[in-house]
N, C-alpha and C. Protein backbone atom coordinates (compact mmCIF):
# COMPACT_ATOMS: atom_id res chain seq x y z
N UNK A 1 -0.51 -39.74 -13.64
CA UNK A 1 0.79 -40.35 -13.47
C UNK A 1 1.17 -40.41 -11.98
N UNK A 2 0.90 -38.93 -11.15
CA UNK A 2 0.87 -39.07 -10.19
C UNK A 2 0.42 -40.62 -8.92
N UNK A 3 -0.53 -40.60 -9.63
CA UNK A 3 -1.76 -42.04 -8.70
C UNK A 3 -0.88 -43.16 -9.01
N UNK A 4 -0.54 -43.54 -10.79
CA UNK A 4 -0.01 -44.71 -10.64
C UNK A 4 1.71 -44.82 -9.86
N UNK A 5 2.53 -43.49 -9.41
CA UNK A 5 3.52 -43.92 -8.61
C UNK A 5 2.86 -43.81 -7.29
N UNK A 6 2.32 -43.02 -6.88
CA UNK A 6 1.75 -43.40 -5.49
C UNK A 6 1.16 -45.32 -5.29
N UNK A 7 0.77 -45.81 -6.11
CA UNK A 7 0.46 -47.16 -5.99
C UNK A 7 1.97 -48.04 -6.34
N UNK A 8 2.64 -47.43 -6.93
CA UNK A 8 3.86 -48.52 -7.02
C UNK A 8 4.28 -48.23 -5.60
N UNK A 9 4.03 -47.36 -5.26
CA UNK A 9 5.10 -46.71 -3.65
C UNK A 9 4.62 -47.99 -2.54
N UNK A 10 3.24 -47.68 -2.30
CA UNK A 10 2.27 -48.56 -1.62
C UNK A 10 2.57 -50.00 -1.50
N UNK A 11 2.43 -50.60 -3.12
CA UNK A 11 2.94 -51.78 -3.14
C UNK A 11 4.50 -51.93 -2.98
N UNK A 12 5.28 -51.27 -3.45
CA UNK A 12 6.49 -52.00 -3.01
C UNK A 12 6.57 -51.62 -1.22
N UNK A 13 6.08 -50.71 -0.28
CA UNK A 13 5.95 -50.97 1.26
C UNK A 13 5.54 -52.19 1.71
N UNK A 14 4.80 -52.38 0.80
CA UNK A 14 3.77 -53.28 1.52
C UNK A 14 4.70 -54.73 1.44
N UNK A 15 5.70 -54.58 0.22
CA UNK A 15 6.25 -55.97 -0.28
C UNK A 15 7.54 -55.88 0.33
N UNK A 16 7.88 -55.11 1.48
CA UNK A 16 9.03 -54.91 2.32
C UNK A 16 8.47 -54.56 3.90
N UNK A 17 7.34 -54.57 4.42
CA UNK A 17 6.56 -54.33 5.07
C UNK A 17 7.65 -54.78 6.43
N UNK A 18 7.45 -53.69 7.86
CA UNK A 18 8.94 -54.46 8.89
C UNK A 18 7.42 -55.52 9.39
N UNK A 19 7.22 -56.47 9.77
CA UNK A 19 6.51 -57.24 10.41
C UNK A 19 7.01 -57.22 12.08
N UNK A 20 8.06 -56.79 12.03
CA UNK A 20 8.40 -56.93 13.56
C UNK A 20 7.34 -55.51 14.22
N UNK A 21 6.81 -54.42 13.84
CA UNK A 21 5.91 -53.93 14.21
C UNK A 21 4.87 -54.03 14.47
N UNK A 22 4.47 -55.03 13.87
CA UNK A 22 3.42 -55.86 14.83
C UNK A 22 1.83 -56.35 13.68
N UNK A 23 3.05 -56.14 12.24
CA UNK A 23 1.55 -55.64 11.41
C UNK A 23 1.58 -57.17 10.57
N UNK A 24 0.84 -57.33 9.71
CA UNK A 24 0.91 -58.52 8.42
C UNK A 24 2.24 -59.15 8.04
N UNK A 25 2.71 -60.35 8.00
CA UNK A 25 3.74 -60.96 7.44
C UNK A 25 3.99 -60.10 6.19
N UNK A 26 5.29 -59.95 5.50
CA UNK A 26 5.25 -58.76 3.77
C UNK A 26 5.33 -60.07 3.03
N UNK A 27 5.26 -59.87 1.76
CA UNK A 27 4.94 -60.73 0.71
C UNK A 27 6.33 -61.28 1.02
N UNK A 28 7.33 -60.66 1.11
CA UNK A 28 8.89 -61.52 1.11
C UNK A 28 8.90 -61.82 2.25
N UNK A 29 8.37 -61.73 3.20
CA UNK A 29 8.77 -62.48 4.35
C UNK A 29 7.89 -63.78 3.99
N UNK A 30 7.22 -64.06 3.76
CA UNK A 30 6.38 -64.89 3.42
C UNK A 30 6.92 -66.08 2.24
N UNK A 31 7.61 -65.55 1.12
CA UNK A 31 8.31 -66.37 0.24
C UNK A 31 9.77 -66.66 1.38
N UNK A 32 10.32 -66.43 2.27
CA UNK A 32 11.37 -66.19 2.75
C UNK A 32 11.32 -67.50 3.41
N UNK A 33 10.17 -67.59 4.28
CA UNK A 33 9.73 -68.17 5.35
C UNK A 33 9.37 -69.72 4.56
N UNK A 34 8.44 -69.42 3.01
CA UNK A 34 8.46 -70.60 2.59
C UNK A 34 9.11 -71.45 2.14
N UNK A 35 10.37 -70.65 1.42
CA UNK A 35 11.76 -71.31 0.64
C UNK A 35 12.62 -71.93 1.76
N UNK A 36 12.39 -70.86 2.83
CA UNK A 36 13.50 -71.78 4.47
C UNK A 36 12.62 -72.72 4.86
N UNK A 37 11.25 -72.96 4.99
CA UNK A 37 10.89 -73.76 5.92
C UNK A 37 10.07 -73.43 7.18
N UNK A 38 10.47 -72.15 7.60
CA UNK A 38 9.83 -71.77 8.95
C UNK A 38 8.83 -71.07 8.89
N UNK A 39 8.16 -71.56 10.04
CA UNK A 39 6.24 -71.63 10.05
C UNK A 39 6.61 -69.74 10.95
N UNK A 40 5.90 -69.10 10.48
CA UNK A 40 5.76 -68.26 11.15
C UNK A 40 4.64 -68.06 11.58
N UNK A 41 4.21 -67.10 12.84
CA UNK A 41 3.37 -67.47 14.26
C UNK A 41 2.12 -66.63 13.64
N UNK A 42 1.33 -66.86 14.00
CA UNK A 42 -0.15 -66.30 13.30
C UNK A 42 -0.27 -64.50 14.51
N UNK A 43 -1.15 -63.76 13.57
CA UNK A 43 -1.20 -62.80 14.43
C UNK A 43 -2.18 -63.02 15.15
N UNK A 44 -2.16 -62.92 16.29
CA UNK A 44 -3.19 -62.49 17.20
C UNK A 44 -3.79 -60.91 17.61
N UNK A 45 -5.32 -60.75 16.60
CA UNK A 45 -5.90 -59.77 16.72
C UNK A 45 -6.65 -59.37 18.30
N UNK A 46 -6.63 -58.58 18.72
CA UNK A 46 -7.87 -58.56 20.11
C UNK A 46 -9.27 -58.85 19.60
N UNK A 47 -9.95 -58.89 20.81
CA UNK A 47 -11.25 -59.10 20.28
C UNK A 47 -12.67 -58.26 21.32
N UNK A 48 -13.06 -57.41 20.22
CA UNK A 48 -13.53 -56.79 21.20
C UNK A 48 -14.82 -57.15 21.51
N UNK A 49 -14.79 -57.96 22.65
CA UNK A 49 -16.38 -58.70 23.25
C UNK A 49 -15.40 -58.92 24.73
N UNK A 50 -16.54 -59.36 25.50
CA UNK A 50 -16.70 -59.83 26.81
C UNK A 50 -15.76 -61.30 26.76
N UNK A 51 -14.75 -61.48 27.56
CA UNK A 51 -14.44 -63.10 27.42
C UNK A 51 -15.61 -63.85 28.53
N UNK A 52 -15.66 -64.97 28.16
CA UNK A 52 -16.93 -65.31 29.14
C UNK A 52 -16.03 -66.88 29.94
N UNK A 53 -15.01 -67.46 28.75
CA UNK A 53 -14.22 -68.37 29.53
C UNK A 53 -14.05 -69.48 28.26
N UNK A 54 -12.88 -70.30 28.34
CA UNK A 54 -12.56 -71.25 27.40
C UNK A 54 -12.97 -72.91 27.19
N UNK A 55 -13.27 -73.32 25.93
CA UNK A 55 -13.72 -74.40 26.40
C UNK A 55 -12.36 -75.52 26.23
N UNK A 56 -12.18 -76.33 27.02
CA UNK A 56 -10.73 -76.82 27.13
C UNK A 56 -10.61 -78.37 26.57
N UNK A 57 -11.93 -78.20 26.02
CA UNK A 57 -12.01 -79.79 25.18
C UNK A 57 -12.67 -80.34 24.33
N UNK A 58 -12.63 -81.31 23.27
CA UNK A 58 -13.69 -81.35 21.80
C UNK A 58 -13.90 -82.44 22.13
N UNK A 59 -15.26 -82.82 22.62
CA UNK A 59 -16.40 -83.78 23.17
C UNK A 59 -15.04 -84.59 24.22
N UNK A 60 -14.43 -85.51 23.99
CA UNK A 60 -13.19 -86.17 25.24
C UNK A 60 -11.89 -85.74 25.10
N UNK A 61 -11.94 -85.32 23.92
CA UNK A 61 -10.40 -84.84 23.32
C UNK A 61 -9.90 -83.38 23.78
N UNK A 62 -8.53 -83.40 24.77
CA UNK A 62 -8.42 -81.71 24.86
C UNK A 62 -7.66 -81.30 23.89
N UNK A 63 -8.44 -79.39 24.13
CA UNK A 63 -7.97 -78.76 22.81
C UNK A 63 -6.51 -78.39 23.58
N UNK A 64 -5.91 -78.01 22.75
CA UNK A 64 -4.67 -77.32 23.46
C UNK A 64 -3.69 -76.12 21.88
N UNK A 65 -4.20 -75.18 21.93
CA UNK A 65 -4.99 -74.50 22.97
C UNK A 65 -5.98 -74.43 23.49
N UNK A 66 -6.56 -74.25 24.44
CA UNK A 66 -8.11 -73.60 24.46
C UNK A 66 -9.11 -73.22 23.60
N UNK A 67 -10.25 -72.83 23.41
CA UNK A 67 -10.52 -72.12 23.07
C UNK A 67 -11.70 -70.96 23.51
N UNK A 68 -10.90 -69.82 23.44
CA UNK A 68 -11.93 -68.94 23.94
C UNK A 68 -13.40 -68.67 23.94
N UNK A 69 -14.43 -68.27 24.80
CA UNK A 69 -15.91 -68.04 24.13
C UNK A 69 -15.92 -66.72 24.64
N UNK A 70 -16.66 -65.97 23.55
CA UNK A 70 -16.68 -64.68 23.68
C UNK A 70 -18.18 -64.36 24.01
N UNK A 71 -18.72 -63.28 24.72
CA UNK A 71 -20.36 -62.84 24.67
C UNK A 71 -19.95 -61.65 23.32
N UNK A 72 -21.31 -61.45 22.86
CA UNK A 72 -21.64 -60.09 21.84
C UNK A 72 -20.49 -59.52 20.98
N UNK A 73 -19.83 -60.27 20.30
CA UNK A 73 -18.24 -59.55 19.69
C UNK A 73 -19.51 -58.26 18.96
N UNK A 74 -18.42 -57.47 18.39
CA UNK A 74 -18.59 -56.39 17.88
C UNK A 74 -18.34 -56.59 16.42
N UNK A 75 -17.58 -57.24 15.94
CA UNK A 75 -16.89 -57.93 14.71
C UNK A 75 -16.50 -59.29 14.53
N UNK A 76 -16.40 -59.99 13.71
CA UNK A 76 -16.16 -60.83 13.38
C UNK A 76 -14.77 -61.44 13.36
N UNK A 77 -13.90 -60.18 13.23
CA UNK A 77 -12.26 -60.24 13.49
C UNK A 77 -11.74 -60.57 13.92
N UNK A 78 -10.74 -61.99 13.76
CA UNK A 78 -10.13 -62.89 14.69
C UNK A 78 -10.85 -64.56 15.13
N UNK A 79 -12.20 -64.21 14.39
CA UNK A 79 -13.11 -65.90 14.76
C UNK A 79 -12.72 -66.36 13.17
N UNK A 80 -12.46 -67.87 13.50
CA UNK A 80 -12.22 -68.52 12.35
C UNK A 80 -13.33 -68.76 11.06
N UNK A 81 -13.27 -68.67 10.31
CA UNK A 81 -14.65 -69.36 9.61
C UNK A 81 -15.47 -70.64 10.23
N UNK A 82 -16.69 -70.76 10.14
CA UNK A 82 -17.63 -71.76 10.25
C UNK A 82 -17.63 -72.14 11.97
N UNK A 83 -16.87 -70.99 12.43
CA UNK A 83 -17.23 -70.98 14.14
C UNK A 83 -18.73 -70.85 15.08
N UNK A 84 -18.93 -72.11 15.70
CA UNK A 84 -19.88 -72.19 16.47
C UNK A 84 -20.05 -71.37 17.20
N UNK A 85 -21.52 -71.00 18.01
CA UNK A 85 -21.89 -70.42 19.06
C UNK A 85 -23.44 -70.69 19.52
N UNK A 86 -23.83 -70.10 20.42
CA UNK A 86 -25.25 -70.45 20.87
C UNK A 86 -25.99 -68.76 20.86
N UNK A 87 -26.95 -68.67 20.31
CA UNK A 87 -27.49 -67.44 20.39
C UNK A 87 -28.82 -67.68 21.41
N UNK A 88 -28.92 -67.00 22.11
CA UNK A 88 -29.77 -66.81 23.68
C UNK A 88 -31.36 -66.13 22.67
N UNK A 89 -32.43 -66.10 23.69
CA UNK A 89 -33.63 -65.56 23.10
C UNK A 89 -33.53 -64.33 23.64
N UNK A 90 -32.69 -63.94 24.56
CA UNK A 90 -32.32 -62.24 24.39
C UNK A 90 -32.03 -61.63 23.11
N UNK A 91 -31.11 -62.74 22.13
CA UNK A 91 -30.40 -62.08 21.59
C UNK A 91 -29.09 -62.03 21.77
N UNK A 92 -28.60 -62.23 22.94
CA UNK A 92 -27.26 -62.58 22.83
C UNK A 92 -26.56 -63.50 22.25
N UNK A 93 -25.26 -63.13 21.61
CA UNK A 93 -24.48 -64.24 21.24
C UNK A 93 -23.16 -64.33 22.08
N UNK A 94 -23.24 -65.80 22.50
CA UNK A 94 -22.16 -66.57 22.82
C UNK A 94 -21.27 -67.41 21.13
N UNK A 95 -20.36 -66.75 21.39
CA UNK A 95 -19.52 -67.29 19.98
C UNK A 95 -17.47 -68.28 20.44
N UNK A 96 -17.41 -69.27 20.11
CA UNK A 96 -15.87 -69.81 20.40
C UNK A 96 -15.00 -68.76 19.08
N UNK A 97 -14.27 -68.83 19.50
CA UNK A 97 -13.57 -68.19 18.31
C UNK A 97 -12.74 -69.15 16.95
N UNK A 98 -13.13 -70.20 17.52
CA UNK A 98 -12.60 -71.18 16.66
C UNK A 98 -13.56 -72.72 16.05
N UNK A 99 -13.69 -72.84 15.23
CA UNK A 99 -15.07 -74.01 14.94
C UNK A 99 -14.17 -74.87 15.32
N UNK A 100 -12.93 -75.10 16.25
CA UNK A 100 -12.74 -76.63 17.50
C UNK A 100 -13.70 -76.42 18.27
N UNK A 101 -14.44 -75.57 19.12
CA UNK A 101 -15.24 -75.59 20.28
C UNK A 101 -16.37 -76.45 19.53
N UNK A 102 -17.09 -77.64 20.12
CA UNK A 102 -18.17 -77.83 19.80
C UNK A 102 -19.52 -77.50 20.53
N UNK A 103 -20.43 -77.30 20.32
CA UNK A 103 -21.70 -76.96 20.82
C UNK A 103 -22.14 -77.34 22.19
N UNK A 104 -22.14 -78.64 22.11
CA UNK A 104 -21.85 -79.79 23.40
C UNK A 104 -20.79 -79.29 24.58
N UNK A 105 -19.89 -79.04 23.68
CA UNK A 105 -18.65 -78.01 24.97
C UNK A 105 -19.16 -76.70 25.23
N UNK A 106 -19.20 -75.93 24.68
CA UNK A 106 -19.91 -74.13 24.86
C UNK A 106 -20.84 -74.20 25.88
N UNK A 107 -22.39 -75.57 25.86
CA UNK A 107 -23.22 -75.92 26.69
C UNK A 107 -22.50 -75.43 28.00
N UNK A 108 -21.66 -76.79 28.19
CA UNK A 108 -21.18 -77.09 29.36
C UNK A 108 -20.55 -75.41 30.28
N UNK A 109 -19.88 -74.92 29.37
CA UNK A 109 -19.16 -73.65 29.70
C UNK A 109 -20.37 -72.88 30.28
N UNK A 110 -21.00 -72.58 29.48
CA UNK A 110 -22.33 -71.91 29.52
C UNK A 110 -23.04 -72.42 30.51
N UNK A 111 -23.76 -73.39 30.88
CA UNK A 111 -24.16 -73.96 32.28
C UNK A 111 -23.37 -73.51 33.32
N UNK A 112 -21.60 -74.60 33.45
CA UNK A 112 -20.94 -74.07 34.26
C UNK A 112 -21.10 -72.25 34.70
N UNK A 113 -21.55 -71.31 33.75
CA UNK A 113 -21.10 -69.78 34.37
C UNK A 113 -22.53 -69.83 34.37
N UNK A 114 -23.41 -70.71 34.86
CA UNK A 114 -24.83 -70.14 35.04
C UNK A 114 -26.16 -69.38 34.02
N UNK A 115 -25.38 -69.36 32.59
CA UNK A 115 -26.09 -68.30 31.51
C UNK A 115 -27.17 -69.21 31.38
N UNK A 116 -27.04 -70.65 31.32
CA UNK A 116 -28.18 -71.89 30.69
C UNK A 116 -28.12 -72.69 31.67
N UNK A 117 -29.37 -73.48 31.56
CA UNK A 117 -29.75 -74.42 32.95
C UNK A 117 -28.90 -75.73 32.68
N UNK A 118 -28.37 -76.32 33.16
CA UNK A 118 -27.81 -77.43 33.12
C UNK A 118 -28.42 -78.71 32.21
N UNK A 119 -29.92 -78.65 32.78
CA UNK A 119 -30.74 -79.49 32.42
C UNK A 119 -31.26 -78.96 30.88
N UNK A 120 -31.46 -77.77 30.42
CA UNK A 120 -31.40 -77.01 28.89
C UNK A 120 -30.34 -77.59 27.32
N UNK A 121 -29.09 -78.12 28.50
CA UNK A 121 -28.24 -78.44 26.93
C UNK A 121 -28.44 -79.92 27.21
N UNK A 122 -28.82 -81.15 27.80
CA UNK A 122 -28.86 -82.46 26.85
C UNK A 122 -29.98 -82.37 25.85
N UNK A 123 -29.49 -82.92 25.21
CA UNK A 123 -30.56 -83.13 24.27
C UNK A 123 -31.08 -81.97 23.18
N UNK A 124 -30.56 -80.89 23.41
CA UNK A 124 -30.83 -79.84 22.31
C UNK A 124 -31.01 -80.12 21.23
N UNK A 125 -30.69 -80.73 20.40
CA UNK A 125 -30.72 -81.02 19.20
C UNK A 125 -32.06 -81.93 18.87
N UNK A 126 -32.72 -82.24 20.27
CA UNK A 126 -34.11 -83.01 19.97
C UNK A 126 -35.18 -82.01 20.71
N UNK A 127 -34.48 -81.65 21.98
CA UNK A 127 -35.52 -81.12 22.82
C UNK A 127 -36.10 -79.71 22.40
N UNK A 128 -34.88 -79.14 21.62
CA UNK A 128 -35.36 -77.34 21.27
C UNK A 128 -35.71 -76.71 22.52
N UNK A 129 -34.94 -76.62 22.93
CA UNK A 129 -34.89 -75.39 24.60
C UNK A 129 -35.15 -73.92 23.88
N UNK A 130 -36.63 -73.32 24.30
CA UNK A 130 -36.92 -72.54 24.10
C UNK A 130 -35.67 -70.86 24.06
N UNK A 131 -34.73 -71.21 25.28
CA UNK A 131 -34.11 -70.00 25.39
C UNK A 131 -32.86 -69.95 24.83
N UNK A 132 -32.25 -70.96 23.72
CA UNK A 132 -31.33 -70.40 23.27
C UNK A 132 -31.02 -71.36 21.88
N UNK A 133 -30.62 -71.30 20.74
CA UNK A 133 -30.15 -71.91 19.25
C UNK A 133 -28.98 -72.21 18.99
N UNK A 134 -28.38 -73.46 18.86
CA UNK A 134 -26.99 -73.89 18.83
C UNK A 134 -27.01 -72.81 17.31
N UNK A 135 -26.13 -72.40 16.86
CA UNK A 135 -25.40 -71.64 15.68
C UNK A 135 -24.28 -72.14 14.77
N UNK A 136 -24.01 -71.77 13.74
CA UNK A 136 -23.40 -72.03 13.14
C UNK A 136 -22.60 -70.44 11.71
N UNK A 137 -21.12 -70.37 12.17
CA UNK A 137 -21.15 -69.30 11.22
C UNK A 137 -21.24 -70.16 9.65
N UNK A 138 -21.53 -69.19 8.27
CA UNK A 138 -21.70 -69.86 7.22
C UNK A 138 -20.52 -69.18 6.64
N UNK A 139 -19.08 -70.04 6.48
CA UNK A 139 -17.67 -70.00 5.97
C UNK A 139 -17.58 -69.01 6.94
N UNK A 140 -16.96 -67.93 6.01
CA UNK A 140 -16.50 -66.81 6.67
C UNK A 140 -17.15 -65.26 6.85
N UNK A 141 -18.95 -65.51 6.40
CA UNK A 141 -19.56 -64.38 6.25
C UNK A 141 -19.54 -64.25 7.30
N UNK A 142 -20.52 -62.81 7.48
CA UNK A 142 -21.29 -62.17 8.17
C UNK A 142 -22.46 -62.75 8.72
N UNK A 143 -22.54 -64.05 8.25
CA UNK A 143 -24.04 -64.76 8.60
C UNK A 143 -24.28 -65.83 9.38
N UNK A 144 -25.10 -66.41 10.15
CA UNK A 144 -24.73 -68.05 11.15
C UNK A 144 -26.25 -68.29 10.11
N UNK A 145 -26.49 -69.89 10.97
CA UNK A 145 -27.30 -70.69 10.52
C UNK A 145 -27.76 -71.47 11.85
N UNK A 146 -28.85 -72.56 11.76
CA UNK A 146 -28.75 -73.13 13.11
C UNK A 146 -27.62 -74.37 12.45
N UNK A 147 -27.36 -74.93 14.11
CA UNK A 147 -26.45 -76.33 13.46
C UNK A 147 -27.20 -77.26 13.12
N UNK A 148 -26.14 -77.84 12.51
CA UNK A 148 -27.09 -78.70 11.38
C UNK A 148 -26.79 -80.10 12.47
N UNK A 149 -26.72 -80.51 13.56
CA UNK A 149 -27.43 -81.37 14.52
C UNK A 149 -28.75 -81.58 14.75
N UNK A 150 -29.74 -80.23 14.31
CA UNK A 150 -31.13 -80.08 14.60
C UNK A 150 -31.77 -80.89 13.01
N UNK A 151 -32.87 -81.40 13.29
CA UNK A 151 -33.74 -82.23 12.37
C UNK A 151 -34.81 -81.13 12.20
N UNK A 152 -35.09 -80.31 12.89
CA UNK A 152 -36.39 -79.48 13.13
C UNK A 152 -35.76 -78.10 13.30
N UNK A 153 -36.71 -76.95 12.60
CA UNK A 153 -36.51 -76.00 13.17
C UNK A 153 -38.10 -75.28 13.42
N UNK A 154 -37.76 -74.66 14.78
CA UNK A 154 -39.24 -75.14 15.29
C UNK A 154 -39.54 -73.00 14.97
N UNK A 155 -40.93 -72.52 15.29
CA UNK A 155 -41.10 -71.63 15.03
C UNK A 155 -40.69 -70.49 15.91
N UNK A 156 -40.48 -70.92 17.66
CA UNK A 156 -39.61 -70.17 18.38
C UNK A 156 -38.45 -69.98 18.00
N UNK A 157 -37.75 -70.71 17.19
CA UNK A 157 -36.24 -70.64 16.69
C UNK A 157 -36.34 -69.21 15.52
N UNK A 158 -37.63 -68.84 15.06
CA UNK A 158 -37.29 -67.94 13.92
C UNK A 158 -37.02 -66.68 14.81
N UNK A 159 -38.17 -66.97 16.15
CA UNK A 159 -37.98 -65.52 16.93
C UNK A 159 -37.05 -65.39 17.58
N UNK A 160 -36.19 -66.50 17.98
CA UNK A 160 -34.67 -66.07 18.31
C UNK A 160 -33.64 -65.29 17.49
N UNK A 161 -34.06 -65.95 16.34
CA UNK A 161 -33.25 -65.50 15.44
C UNK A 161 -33.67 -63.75 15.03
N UNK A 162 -34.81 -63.63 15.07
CA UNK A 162 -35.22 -62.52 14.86
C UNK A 162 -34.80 -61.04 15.93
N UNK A 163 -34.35 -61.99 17.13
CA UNK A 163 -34.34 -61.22 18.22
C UNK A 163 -32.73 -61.16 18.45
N UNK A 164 -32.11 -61.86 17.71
CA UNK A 164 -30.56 -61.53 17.31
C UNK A 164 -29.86 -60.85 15.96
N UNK A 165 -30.76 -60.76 15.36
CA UNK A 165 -30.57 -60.09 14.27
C UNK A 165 -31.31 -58.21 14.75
N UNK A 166 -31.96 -58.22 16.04
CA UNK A 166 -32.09 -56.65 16.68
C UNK A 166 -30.78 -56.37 17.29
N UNK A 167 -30.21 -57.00 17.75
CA UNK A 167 -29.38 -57.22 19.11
C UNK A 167 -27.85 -57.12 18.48
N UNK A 168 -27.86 -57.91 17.41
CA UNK A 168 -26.35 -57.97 16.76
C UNK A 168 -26.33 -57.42 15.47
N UNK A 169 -25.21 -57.60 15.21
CA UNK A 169 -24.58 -56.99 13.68
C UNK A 169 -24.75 -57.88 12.20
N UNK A 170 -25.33 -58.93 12.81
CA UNK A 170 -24.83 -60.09 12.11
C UNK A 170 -26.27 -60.63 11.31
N UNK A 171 -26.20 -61.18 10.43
CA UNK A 171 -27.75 -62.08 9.95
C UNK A 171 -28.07 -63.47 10.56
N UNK A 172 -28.28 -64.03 10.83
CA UNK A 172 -29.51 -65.21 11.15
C UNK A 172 -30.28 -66.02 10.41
N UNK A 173 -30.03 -66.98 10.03
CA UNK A 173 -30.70 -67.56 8.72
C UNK A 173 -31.05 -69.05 8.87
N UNK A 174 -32.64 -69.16 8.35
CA UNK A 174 -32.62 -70.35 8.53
C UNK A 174 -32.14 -71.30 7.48
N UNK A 175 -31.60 -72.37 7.51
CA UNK A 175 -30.79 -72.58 6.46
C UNK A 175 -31.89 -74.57 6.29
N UNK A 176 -32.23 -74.62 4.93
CA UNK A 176 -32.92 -75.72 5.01
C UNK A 176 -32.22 -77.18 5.43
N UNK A 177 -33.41 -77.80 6.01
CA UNK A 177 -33.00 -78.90 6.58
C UNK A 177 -33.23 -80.22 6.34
């Protein structure tokens, strides 16, 4: 009897929850917000990786906001589902936190700070540049894929993948093409 009032306790906190502390919208703020009308502001989690710099535009179109690219997150927490990135043959991952960044943009970022040769991102999607795999997260797992821009996935691509799946937290998968 005990357990089931400890769980009514829980849930009714949770369904009065102060949000001004900095935690989850409460279930009534949420019906509150929907019956008035007003959009309330998304939380912004930290993120614990390296910022490496934002990409500020989707192929001609700017984003506004930005969007951030992170090196090596630690978690997944705070990247949207089906968010792009480029995984390096170190093993590193470069990840946007949002699937607005496109691949084509990350390049550019990535060139610009020197990580990839300039001459490495045209053409990726035909040329297969040995040192790094455009990515793709799959929804909202734990898992990427390559992007599905590529026609080929060549057999250096498994050892990238292999060599990010030492390196990170995350799986690597080749996903058929």
């Amino acid at each position: 009897m005990l357990s089931i009032l400890r769980i009514i306790k829980e849930e009714v906190q949770n369904f009065y929850s102060d949000w001004s502390m900095g935690d989850e919208p409460s279930i009534a703020d949420r019906i509150y917000s929907k019956n008035q009308g007003i959009e309330t502001p998304e939380v912004q989690r930290p993120i614990n990786a390296e910022l490496i710099g934002y990409v500020h535009k989707q192929g001609e179109k700017p984003l506004n906001p930005p969007v951030p690219v992170y090196k090596n997150p630690k978690t997944l927490d705070g990247f949207t589902h089906d968010t792009r990135g480029i995984l390096m043959n170190t093993g590193d991952l470069y990840l946007a936190q949002s699937y607005n960044a496109l691949h084509g943009d990350i390049l550019d970022l990535l060139a610009e700070k020197n990580i990839i040769s300039s001459a490495s991102k045209f053409g990726y999607a035909t040329n297969y540049p040995s040192n790094f795999v455009a990515i793709m997260r799959a929804g909202g797992s734990r898992t990427f894929g390559q992007s599905s821009a590529y026609d080929d996935f060549p057999i250096k691509y498994i050892e990238i993948f292999e060599n990010g799946e030492e390196k990170q937290p995350y799986g690597f998968k080749n996903y058929p093409i």
